[in-house]
C-alpha atoms as a PDB file:
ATOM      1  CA  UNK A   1     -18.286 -16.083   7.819  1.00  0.00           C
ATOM      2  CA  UNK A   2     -18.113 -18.065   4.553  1.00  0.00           C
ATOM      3  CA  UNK A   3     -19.965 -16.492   2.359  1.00  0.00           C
ATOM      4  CA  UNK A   4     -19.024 -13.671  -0.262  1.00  0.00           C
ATOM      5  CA  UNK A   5     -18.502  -9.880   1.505  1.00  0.00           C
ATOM      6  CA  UNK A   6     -18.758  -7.405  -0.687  1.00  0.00           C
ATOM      7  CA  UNK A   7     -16.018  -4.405   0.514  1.00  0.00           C
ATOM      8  CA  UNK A   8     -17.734  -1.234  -0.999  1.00  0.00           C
ATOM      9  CA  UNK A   9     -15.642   1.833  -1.752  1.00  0.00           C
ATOM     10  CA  UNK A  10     -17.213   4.675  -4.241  1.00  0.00           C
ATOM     11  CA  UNK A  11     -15.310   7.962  -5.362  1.00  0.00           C
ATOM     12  CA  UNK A  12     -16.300  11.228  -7.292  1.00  0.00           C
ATOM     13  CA  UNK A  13     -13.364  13.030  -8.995  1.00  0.00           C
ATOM     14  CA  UNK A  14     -13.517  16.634 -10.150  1.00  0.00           C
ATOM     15  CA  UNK A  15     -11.172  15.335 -13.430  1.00  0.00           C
ATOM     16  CA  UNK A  16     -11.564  13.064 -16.625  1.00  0.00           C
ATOM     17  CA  UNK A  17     -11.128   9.551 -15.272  1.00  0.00           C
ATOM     18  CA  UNK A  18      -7.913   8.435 -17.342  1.00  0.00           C
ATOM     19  CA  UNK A  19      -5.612   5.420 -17.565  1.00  0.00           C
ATOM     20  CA  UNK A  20      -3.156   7.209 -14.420  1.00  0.00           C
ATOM     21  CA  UNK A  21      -6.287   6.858 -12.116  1.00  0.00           C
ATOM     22  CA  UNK A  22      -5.215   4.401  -9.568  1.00  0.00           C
ATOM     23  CA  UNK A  23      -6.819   2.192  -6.822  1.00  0.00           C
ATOM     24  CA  UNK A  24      -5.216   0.770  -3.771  1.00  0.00           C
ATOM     25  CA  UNK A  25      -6.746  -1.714  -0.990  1.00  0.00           C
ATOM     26  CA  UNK A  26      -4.967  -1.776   1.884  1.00  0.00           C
ATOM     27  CA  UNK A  27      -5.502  -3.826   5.109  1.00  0.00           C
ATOM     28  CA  UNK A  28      -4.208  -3.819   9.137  1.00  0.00           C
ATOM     29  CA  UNK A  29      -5.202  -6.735  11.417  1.00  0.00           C
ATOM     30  CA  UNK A  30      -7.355  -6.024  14.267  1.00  0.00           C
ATOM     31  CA  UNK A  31      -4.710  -6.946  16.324  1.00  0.00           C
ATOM     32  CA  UNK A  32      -2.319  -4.286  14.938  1.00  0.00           C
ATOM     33  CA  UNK A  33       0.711  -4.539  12.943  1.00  0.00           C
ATOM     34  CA  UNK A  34       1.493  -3.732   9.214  1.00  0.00           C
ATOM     35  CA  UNK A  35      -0.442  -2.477   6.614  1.00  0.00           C
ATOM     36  CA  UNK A  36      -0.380  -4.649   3.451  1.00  0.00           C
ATOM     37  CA  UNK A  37      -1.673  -3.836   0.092  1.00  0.00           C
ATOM     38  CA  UNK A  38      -4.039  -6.158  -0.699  1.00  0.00           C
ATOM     39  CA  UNK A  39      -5.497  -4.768  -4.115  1.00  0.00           C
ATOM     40  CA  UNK A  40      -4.070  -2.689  -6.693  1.00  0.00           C
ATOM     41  CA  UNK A  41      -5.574  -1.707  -9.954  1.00  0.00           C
ATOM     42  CA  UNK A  42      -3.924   0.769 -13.029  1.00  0.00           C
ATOM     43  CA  UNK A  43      -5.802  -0.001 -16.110  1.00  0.00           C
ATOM     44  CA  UNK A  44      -6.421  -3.325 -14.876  1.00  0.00           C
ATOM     45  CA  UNK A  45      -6.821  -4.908 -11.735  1.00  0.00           C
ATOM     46  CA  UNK A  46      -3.837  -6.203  -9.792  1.00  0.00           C
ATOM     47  CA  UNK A  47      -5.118  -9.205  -7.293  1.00  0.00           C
ATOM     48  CA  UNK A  48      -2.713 -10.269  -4.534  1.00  0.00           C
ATOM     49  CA  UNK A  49      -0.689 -13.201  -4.933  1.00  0.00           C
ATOM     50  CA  UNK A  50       0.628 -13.580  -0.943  1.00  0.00           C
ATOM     51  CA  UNK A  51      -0.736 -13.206   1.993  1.00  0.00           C
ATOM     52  CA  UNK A  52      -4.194 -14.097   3.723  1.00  0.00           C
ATOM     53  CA  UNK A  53      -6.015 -13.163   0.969  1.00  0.00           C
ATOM     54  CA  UNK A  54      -4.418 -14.553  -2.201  1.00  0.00           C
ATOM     55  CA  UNK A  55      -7.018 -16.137  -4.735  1.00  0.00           C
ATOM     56  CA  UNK A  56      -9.996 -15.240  -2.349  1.00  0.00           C
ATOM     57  CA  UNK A  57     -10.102 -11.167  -3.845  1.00  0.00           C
ATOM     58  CA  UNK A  58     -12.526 -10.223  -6.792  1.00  0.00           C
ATOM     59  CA  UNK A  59     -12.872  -6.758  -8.503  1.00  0.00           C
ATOM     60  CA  UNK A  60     -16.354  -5.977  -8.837  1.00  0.00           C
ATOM     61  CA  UNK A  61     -15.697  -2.328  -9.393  1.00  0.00           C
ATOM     62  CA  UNK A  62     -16.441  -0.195 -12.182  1.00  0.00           C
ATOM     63  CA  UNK A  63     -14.611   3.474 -12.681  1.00  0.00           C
ATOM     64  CA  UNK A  64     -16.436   4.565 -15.054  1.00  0.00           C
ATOM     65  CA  UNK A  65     -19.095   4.563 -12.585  1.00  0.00           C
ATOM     66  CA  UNK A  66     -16.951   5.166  -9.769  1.00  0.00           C
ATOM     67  CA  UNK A  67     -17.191   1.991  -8.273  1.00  0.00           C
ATOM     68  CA  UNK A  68     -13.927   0.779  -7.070  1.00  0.00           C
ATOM     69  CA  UNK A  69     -15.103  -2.071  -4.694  1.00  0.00           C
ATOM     70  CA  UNK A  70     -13.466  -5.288  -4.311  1.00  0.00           C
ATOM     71  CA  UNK A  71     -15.130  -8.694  -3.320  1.00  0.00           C
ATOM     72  CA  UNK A  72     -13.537 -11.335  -0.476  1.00  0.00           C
ATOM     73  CA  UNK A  73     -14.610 -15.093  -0.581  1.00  0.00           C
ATOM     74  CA  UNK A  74     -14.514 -17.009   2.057  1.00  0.00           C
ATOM     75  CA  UNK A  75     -14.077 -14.595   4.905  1.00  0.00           C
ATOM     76  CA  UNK A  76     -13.078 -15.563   8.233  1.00  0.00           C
ATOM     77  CA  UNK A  77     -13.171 -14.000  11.989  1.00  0.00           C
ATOM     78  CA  UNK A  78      -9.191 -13.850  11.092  1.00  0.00           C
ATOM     79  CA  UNK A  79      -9.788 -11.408   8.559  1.00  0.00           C
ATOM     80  CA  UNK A  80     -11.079  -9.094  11.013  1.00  0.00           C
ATOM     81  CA  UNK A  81      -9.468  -5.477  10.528  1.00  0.00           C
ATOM     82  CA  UNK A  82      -9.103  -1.983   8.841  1.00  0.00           C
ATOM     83  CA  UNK A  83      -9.708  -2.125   5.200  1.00  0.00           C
ATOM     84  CA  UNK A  84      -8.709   1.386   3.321  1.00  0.00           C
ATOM     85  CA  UNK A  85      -9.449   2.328  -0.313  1.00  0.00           C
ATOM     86  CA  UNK A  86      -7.654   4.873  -1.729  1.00  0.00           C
ATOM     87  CA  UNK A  87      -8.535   6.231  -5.294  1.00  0.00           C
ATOM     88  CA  UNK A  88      -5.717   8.648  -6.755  1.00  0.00           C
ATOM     89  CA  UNK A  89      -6.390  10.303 -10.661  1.00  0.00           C
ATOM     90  CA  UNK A  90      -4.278  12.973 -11.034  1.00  0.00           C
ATOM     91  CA  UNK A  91      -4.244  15.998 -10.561  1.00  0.00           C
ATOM     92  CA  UNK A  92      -7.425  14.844  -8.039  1.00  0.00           C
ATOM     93  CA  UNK A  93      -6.954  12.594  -5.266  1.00  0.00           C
END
């Protein structure tokens, strides 16, 4: 709690990483509920602007490297819950 969490997702792709890959964080409450893209990222990264995590996201990925993880300040016991990362560059997924 409070400090910088690093949320780590890495992905290999059989095909030439190109400007259609795309990156999507998505996130369900512990307690259930929606699920609520939180990160998106085409060419550049697309931060949230609603919603619990607005201004508190960072991209500290790279694809080149395959690095498409994201960074949360300020984390609370409320932000408990599933965190997905799904990396899509066509044809691969």
């Amino acid at each position: 709690v409070g400090e910088e969490v690093l949320l780590k997702c890495s992905f290999k792709s059989s095909s030439p990483i190109s400007e259609r890959l795309t990156i999507d964080w998505t996130y369900r409450p512990l307690t259930g509920g929606q699920m609520e893209t939180i990160f998106h990222y085409q060419s550049v990264p697309y931060l949230t602007t609603v919603g619990k995590f607005k201004d508190r996201l960072s991209w500290v990925g790279n694809v080149a490297r395959g690095d498409a993880s994201i960074a949360l300040q300020s984390p609370a016991m409320s932000d408990n819950g599933t965190f997905i990362c799904s990396v899509k560059n066509p044809p691969d997924v």
